[in-house]
Protein backbone atom coordinates (compact mmCIF):
# COMPACT_ATOMS: atom_id res chain seq x y z
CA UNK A 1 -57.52 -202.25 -34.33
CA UNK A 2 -58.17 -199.35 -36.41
CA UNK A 3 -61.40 -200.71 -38.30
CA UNK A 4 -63.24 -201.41 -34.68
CA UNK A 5 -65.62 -198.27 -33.49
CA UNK A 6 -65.53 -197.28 -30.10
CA UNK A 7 -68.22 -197.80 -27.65
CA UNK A 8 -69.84 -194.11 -28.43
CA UNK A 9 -69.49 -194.46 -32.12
CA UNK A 10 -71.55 -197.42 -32.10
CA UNK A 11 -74.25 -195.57 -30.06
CA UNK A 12 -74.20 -192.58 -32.46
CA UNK A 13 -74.07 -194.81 -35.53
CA UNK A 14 -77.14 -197.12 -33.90
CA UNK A 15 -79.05 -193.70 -32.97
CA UNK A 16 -78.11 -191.96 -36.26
CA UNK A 17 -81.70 -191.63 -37.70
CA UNK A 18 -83.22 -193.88 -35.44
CA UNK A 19 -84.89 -193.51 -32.06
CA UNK A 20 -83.42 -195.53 -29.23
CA UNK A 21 -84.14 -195.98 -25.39
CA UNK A 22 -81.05 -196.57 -23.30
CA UNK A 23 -82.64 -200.07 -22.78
CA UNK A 24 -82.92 -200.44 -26.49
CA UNK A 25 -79.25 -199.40 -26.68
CA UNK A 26 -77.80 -201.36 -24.46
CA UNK A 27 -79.82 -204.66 -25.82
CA UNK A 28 -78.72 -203.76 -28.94
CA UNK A 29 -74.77 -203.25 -28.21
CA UNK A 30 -74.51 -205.62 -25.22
CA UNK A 31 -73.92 -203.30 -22.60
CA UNK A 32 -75.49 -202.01 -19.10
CA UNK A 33 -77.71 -199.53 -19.27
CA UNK A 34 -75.63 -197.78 -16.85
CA UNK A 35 -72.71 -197.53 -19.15
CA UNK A 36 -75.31 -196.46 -22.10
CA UNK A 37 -76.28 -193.54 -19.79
CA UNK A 38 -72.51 -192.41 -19.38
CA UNK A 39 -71.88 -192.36 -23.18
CA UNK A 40 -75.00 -190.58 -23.81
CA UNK A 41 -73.70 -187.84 -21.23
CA UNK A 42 -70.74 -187.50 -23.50
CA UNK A 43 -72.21 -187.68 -26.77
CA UNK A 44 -74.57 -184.43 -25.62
CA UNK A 45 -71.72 -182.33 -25.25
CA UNK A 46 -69.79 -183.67 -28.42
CA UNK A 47 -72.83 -182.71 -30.41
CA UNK A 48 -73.19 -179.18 -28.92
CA UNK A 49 -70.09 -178.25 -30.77
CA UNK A 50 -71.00 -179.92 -34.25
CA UNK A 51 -72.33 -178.03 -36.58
CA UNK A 52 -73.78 -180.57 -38.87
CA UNK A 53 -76.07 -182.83 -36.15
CA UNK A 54 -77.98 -182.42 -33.13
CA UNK A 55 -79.09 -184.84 -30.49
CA UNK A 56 -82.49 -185.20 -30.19
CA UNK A 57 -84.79 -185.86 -26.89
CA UNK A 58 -88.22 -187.32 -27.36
CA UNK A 59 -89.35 -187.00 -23.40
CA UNK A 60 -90.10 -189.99 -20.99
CA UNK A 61 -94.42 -190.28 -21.15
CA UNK A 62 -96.58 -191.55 -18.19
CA UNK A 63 -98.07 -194.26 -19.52
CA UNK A 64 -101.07 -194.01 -16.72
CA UNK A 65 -101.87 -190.54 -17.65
CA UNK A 66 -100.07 -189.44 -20.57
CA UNK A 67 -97.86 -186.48 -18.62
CA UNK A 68 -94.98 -185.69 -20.47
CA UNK A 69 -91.38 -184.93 -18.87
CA UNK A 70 -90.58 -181.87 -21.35
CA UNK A 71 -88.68 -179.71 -19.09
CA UNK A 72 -86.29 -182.96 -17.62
CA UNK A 73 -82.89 -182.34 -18.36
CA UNK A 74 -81.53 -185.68 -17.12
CA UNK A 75 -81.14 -188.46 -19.40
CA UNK A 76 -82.61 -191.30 -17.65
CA UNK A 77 -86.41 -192.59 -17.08
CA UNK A 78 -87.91 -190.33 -13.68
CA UNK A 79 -88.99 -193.23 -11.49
CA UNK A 80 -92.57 -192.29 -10.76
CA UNK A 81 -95.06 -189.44 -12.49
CA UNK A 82 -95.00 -186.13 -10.51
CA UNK A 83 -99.04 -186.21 -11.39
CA UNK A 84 -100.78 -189.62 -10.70
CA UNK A 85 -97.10 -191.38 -8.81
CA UNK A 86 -97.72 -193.94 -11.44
CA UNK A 87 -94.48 -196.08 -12.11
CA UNK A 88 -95.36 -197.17 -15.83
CA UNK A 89 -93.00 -194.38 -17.64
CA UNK A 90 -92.01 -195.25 -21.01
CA UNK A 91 -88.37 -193.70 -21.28
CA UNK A 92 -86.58 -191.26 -22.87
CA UNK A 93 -85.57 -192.17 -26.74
CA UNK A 94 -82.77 -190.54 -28.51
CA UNK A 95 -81.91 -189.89 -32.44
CA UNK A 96 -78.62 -187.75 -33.74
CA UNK A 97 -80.48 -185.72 -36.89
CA UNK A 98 -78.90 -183.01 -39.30
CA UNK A 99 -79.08 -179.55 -38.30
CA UNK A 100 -81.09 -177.52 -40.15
CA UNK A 101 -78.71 -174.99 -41.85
């Protein structure tokens, strides 16, 4: 139908100005997180060519000790903090912004 949005439109409309987790996303479009993860993965490299937005990373946090993953280039939550091997990492959340021309 040409009025429905595809799977990744409704992620980049639901992350337009809006941080998300993948969790978040896929709670709020009723879909696994796995399938989330793949879209994201797509939407990075659709963005790198636009001109007019940019996706934006704020890093997965160590609850325990407040390390932050800056330099992680993979989109999902690291499953224990290279610091204190604490478990409680808040993940990754993602927002599409305007580039700043």
């Amino acid at each position: 139908m040409p009025g429905e949005l595809t799977d990744r439109q409704r992620i980049m409309q639901a992350i337009e100005n809006l941080p998300c987790s993948v969790r978040d996303l896929a709670h709020q479009l009723a879909m696994p997180e796995r399938q989330v993860e793949e879209h994201l993965a797509h939407i990075v490299r659709s963005l790198a060519n636009d001109a007019t937005r940019r996706l934006l990373m704020e890093p997965a946090v160590c609850e325990h000790c407040e390390f932050v993953f800056k330099s992680r280039s993979r989109l999902t939550r690291p499953s224990r903090c290279p610091r204190c091997q604490s478990e409680r990492i808040a993940a990754p959340r993602f927002a599409i912004r305007a580039k700043d021309v």
